[in-house]
N, C-alpha and C. Protein backbone atom coordinates (compact mmCIF):
# COMPACT_ATOMS: atom_id res chain seq x y z
N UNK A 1 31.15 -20.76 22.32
CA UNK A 1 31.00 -19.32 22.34
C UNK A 1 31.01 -18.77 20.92
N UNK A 2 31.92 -19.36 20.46
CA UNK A 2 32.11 -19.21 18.88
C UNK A 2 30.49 -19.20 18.57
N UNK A 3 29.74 -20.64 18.29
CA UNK A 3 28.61 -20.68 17.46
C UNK A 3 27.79 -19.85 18.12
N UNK A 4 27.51 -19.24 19.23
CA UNK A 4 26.73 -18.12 19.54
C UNK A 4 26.76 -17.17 19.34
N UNK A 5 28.13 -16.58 19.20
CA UNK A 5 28.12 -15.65 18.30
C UNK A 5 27.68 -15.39 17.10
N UNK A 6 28.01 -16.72 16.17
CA UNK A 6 27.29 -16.51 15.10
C UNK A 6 26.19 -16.16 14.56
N UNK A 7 26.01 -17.01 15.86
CA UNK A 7 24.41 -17.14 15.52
C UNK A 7 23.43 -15.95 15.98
N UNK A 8 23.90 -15.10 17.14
CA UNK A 8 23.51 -13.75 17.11
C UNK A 8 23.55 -12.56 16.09
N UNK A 9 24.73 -12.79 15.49
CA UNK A 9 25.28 -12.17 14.05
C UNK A 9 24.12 -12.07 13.24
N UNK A 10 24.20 -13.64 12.92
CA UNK A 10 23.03 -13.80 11.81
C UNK A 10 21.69 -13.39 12.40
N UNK A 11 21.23 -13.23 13.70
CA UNK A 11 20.51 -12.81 13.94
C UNK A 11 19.89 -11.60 13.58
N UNK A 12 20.96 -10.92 14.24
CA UNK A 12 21.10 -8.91 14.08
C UNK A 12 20.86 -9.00 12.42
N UNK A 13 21.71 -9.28 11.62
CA UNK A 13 21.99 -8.59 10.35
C UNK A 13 20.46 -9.52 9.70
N UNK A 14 20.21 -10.81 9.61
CA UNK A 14 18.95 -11.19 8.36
C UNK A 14 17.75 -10.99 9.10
N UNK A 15 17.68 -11.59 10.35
CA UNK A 15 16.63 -11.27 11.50
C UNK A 15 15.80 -10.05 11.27
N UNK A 16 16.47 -9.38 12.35
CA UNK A 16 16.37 -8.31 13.18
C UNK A 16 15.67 -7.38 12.23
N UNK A 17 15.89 -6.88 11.22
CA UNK A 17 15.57 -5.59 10.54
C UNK A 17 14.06 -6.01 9.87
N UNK A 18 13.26 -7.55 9.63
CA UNK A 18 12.39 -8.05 9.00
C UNK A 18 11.59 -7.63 10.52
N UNK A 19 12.32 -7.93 11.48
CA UNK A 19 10.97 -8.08 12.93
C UNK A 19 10.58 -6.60 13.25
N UNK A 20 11.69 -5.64 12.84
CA UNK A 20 11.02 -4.49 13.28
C UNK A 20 10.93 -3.72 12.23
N UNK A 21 10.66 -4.09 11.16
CA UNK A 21 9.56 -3.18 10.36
C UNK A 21 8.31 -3.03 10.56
N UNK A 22 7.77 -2.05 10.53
CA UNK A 22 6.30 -1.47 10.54
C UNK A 22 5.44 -2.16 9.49
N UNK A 23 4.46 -2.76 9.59
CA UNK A 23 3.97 -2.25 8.09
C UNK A 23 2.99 -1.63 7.90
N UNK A 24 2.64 -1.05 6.48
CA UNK A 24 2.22 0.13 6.12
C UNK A 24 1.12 0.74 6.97
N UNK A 25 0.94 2.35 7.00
CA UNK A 25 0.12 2.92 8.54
C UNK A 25 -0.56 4.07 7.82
N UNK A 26 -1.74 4.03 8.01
CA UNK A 26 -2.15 5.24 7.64
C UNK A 26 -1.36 6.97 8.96
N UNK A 27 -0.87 7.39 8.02
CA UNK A 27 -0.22 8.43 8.57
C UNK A 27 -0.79 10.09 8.31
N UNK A 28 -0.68 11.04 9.10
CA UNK A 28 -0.95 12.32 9.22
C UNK A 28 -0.16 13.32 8.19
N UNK A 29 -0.49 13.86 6.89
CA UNK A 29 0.26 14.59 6.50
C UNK A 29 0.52 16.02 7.20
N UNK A 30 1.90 16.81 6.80
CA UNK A 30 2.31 17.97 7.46
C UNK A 30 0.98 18.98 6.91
N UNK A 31 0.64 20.01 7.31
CA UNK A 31 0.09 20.97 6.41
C UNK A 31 0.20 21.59 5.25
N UNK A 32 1.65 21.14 4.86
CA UNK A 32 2.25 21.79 3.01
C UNK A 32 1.51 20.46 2.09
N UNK A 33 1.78 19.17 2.82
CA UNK A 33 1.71 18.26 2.17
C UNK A 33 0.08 17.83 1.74
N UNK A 34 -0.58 18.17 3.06
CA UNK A 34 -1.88 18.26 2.81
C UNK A 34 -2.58 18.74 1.99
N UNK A 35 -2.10 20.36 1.97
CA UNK A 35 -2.88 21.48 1.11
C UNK A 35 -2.69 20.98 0.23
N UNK A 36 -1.30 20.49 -0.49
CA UNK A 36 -1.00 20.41 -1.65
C UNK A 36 -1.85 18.77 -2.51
N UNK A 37 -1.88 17.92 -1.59
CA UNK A 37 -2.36 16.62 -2.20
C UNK A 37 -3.86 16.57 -1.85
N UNK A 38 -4.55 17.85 -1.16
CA UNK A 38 -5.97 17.94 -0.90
C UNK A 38 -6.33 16.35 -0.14
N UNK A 39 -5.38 16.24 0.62
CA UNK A 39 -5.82 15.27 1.87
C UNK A 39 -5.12 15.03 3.15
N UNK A 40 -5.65 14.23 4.10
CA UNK A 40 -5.50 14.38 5.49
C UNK A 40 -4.48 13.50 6.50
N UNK A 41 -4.28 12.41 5.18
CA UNK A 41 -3.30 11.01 5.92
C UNK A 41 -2.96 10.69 4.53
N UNK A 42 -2.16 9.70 4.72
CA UNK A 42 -1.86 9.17 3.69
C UNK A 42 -0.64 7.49 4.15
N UNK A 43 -1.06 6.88 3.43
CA UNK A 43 -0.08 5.34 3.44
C UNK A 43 0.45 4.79 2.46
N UNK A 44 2.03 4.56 2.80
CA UNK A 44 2.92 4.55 1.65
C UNK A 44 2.79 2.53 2.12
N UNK A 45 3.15 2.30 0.75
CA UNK A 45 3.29 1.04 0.37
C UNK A 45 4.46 0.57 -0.31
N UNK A 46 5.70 0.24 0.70
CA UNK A 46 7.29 -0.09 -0.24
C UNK A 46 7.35 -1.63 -0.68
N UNK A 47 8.23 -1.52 -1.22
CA UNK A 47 8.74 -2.93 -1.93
C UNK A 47 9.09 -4.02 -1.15
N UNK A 48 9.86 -2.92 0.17
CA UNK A 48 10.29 -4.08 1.35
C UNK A 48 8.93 -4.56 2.36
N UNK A 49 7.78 -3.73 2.20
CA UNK A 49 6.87 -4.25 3.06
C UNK A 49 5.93 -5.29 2.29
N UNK A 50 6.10 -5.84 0.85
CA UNK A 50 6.21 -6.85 0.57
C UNK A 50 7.10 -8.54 1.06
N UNK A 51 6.33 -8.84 2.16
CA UNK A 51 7.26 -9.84 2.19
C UNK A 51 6.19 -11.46 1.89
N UNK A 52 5.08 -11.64 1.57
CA UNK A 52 4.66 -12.34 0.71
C UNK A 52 5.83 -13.01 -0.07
N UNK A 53 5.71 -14.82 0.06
CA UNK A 53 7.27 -14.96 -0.67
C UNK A 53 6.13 -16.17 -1.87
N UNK A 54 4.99 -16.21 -2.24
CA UNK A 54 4.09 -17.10 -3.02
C UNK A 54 3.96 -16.40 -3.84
N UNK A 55 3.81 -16.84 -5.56
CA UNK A 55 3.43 -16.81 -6.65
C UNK A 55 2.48 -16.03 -7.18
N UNK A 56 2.08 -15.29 -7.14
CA UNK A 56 0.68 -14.78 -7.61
C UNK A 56 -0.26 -14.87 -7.00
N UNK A 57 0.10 -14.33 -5.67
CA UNK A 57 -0.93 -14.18 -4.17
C UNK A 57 -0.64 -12.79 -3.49
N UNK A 58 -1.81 -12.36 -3.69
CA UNK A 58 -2.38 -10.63 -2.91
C UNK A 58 -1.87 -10.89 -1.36
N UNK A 59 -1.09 -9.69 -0.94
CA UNK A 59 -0.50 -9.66 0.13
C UNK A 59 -1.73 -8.20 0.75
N UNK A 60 -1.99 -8.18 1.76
CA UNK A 60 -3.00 -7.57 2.78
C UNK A 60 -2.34 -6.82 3.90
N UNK A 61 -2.84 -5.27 3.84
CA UNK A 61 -2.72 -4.41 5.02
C UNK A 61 -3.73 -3.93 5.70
N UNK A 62 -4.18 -4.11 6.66
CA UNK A 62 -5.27 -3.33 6.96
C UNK A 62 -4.69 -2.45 8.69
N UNK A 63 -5.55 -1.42 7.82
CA UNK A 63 -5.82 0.06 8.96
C UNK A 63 -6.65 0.48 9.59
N UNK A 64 -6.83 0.39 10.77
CA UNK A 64 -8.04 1.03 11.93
C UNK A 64 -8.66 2.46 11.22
N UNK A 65 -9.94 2.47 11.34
CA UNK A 65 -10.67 3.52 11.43
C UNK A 65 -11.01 3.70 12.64
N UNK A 66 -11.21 5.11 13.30
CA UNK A 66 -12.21 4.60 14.52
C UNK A 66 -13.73 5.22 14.10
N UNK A 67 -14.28 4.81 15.44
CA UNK A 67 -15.79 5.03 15.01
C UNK A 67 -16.43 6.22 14.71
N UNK A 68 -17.48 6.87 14.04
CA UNK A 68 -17.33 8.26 13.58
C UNK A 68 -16.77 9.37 12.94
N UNK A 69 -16.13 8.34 11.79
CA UNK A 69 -15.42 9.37 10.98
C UNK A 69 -15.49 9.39 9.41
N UNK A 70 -15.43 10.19 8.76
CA UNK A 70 -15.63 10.22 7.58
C UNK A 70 -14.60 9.97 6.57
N UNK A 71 -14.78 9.10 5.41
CA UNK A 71 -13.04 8.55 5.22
C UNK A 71 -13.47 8.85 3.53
N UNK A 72 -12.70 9.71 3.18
CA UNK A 72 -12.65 9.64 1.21
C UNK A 72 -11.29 9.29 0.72
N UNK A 73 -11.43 8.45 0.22
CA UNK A 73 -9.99 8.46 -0.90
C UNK A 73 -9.55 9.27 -1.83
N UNK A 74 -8.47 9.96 -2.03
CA UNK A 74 -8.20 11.10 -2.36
C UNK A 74 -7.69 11.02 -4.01
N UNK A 75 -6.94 9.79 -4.08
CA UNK A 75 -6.25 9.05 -5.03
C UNK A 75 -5.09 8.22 -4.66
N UNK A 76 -4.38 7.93 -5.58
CA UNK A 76 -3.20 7.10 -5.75
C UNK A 76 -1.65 7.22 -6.68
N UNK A 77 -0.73 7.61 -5.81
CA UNK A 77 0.11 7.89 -6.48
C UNK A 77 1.36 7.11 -6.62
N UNK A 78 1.76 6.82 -7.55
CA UNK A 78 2.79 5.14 -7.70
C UNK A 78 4.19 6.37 -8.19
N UNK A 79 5.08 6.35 -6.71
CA UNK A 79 6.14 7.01 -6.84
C UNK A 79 7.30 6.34 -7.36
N UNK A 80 7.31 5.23 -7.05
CA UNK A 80 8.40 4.33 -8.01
C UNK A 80 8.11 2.88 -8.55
N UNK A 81 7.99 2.73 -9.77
CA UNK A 81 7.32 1.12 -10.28
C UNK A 81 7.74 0.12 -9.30
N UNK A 82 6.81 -1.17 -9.53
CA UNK A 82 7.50 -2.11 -8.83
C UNK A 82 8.17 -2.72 -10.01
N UNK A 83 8.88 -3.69 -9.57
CA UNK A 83 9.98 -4.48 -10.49
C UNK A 83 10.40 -5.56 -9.85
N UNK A 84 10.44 -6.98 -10.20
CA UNK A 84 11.19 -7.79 -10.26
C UNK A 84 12.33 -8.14 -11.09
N UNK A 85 12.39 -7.67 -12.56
CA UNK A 85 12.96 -7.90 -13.27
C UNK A 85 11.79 -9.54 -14.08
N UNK A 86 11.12 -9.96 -13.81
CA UNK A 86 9.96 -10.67 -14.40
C UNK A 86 8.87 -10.88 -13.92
N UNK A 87 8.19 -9.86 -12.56
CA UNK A 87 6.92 -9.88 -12.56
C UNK A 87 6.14 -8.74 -13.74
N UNK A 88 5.13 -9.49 -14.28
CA UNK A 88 4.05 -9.23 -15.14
C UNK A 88 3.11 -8.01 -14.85
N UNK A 89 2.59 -8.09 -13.70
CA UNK A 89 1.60 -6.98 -13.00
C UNK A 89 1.95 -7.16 -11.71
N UNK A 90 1.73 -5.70 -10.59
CA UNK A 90 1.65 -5.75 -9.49
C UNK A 90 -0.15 -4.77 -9.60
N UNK A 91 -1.14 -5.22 -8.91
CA UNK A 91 -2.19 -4.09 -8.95
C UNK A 91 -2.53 -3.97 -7.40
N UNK A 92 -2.77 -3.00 -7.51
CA UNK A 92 -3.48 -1.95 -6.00
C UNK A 92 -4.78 -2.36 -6.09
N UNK A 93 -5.55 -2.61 -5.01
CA UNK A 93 -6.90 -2.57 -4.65
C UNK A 93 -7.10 -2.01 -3.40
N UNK A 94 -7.66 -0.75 -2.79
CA UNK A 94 -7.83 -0.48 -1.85
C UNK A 94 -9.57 -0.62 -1.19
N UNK A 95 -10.10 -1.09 0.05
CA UNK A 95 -11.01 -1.06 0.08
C UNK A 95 -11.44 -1.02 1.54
N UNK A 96 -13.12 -1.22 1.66
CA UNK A 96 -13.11 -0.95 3.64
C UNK A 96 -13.59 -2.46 3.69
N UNK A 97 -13.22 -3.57 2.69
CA UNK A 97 -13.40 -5.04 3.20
C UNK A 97 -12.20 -5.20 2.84
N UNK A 98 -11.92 -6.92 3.24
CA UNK A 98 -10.44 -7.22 2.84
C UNK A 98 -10.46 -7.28 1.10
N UNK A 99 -11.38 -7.84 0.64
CA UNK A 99 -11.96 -7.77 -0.79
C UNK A 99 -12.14 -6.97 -1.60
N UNK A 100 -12.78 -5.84 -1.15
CA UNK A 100 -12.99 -4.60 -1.52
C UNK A 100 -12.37 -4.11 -2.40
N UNK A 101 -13.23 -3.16 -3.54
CA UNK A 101 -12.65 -2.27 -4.00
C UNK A 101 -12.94 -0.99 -4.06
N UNK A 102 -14.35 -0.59 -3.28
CA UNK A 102 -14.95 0.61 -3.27
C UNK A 102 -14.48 1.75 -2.95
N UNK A 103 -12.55 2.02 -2.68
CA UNK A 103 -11.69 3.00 -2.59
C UNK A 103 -10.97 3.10 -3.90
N UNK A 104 -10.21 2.48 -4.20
CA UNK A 104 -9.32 2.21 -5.40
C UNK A 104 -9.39 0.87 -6.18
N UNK A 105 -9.60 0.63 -7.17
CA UNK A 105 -10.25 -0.28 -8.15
C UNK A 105 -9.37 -0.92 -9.05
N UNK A 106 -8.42 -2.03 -8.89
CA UNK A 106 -7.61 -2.57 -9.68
C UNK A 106 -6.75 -1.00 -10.57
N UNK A 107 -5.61 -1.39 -9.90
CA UNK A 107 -4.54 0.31 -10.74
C UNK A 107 -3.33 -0.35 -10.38
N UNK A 108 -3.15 -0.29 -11.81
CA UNK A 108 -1.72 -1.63 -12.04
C UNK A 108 0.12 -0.72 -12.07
N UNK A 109 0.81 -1.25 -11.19
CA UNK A 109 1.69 -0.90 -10.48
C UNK A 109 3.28 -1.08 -11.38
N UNK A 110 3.21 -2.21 -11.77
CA UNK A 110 4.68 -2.58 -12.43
C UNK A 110 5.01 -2.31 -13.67
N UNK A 111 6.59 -2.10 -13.61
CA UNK A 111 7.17 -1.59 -14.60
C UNK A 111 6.86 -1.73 -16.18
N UNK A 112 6.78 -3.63 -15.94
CA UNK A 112 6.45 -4.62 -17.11
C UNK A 112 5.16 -4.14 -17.47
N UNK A 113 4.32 -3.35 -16.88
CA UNK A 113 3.16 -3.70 -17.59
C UNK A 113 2.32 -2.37 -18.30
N UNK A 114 1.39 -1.54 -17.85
CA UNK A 114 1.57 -0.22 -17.93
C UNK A 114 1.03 0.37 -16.57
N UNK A 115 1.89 1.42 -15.77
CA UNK A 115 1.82 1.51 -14.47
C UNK A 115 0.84 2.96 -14.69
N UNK A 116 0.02 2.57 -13.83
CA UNK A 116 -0.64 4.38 -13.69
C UNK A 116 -0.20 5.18 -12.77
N UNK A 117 0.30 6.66 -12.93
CA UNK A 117 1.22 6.70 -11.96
C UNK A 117 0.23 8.14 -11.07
N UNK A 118 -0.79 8.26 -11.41
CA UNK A 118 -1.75 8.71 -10.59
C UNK A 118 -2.91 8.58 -10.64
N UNK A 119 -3.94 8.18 -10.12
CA UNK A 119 -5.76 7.86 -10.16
C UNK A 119 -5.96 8.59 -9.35
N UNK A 120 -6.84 9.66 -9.47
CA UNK A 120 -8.22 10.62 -8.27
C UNK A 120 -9.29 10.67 -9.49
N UNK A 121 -10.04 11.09 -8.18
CA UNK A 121 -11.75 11.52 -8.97
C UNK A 121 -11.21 12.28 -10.22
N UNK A 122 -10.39 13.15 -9.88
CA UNK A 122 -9.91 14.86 -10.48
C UNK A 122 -9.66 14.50 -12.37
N UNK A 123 -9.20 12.91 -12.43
CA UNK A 123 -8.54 12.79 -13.35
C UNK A 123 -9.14 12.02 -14.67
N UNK A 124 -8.61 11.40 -15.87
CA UNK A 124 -9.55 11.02 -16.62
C UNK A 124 -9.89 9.08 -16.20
N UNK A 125 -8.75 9.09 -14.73
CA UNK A 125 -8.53 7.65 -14.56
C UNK A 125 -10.13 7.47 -13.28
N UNK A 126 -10.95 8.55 -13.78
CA UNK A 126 -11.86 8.30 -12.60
C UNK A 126 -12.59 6.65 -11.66
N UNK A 127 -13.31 6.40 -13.03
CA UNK A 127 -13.55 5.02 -12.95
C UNK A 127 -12.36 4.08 -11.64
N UNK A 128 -11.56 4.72 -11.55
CA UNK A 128 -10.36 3.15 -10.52
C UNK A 128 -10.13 4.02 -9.25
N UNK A 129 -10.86 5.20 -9.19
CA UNK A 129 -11.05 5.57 -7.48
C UNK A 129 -12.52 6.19 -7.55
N UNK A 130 -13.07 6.31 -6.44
CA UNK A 130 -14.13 6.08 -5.71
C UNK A 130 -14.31 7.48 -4.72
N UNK A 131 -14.55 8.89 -5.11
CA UNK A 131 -14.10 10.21 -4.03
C UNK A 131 -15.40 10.07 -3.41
N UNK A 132 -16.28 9.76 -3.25
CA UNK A 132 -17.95 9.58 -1.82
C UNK A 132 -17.35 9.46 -0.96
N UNK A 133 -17.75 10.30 0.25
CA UNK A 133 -17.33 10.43 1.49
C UNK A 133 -18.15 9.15 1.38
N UNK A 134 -17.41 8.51 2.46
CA UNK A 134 -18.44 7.22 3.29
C UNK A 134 -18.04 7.68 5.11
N UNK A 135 -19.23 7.44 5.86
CA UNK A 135 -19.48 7.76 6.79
C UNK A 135 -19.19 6.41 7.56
N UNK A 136 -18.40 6.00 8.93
CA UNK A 136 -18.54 4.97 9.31
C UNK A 136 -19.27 5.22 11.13
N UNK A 137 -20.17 4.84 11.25
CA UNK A 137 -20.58 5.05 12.64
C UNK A 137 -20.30 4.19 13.84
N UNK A 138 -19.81 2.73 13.34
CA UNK A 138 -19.00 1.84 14.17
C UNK A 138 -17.09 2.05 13.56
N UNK A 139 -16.26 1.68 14.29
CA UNK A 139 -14.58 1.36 14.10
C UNK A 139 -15.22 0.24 13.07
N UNK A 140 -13.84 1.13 11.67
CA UNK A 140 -14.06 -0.09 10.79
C UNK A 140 -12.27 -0.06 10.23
N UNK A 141 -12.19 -0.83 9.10
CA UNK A 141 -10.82 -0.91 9.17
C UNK A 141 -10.93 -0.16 6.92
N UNK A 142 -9.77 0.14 6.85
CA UNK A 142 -9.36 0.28 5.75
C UNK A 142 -8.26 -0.85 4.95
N UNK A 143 -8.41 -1.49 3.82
CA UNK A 143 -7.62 -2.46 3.65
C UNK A 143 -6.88 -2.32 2.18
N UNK A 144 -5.39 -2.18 1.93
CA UNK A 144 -4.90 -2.68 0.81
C UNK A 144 -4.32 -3.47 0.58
N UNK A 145 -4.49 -3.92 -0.58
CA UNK A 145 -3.72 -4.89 -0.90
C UNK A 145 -3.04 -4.81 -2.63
N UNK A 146 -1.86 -5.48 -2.65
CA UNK A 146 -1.15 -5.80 -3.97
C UNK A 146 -1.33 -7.15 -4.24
N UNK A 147 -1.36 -7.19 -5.59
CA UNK A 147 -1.44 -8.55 -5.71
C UNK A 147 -0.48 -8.56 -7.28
N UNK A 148 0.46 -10.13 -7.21
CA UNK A 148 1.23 -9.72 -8.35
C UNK A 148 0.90 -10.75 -9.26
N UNK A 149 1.47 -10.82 -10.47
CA UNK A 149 0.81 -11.79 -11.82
C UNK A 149 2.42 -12.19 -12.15
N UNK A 150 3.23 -13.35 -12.12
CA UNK A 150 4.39 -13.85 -12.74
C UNK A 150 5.55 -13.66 -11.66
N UNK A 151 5.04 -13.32 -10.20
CA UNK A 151 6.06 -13.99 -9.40
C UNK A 151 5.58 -13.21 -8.32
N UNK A 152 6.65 -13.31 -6.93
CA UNK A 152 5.76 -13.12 -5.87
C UNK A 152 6.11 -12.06 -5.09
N UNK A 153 5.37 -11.11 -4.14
CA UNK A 153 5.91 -9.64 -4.45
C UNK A 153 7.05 -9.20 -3.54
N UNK A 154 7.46 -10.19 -2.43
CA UNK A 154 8.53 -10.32 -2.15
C UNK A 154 9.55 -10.43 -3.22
N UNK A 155 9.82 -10.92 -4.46
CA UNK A 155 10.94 -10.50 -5.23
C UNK A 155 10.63 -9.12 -5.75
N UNK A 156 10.33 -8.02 -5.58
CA UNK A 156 10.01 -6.65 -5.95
C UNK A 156 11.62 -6.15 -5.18
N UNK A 157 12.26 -5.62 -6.09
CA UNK A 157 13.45 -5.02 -5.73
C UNK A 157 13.11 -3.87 -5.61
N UNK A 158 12.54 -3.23 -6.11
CA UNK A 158 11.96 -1.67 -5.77
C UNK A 158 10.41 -1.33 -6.01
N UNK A 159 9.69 -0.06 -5.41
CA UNK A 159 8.42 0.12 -5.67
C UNK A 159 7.94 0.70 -4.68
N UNK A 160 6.89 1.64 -5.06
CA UNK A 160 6.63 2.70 -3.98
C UNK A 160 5.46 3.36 -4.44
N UNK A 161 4.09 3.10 -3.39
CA UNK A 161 2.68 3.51 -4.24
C UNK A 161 2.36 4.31 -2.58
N UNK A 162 1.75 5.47 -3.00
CA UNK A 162 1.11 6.89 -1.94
C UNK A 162 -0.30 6.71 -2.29
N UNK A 163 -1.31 5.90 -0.84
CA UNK A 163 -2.37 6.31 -1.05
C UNK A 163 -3.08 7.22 -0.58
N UNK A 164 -3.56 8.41 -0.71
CA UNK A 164 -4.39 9.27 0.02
C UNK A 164 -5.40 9.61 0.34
N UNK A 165 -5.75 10.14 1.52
CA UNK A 165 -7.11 10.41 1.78
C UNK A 165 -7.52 11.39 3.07
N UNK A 166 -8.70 11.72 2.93
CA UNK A 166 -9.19 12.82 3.54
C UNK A 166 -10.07 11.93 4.89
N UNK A 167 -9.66 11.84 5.96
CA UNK A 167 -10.25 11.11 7.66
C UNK A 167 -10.92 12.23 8.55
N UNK A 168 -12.19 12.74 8.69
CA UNK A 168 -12.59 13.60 9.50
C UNK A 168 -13.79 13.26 10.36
């Protein structure tokens, strides 16, 4: 009885909290949040939804579009660096393949390196986002990904990137 207990223990506490995380969702902003960031959803990207535990390998999210809708990227906003304490680069690529970059274009994330801590059309960082409405007439998916340079992004103790965009 003893070792079952334990072993539920360890369950609940290292388990449990990895199985029911979400990961990242394209989400509905409120109307303050909207007006203000001139877009319609938006998907946050944390440190803990890094769980990639390999070396210098791009970890992948992808998000449903459905069919008939118009999708612009609004920009990118990196609310808290990432950090390992010795990863090199973390970079953002957002795109509508898994490959892709025709949303957001290599925009480098970590502390160590130099982090951009906002890209839109609006700005002089134009070149690394992409504002063309693209039209999709079949369900297609939206995909980001991080990818890190000097370790793997599961050791990211902190980090927090807002991507936005306009879905109509």
């Amino acid at each position: 009885m003893k070792k079952f207990l334990m072993g539920l223990m360890v369950f609940m506490v290292v388990l449990l909290p990895s199985l029911c995380m979400a990961a990242p969702a394209l989400v509905a902003l409120s109307a303050d949040e909207a007006a203000y960031a001139q877009a319609t959803h938006a998907l946050d990207v944390n440190a803990r939804d890094c769980t990639l535990a390999t070396t210098n390998t791009a970890q992948l999210w992808t998000n449903a579009i459905p069919a008939g809708t118009y999708v612009k990227c609004v920009g990118a906003k990196l609310l808290t660096t990432f950090d390992t304490g010795k990863t090199n680069s973390v970079k953002l690529v957002v795109g509508e393949t898994s490959g892709g970059t025709n949303f957001v274009n290599v925009t480098e994330l970590a502390v160590n390196s130099t982090p951009r801590y906002w890209r839109s059309g609006g700005t002089a960082d134009t070149n690394n986002v992409v504002t063309a409405d693209n039209y999709y007439t079949a369900a297609t998916n939206v995909y980001v990904s991080l990818t890190p340079t000097g370790s793997a992004l599961s050791d990211n103790t902190r980090g927090k990137v807002r991507v936005y965009f306009q879905l109509r």
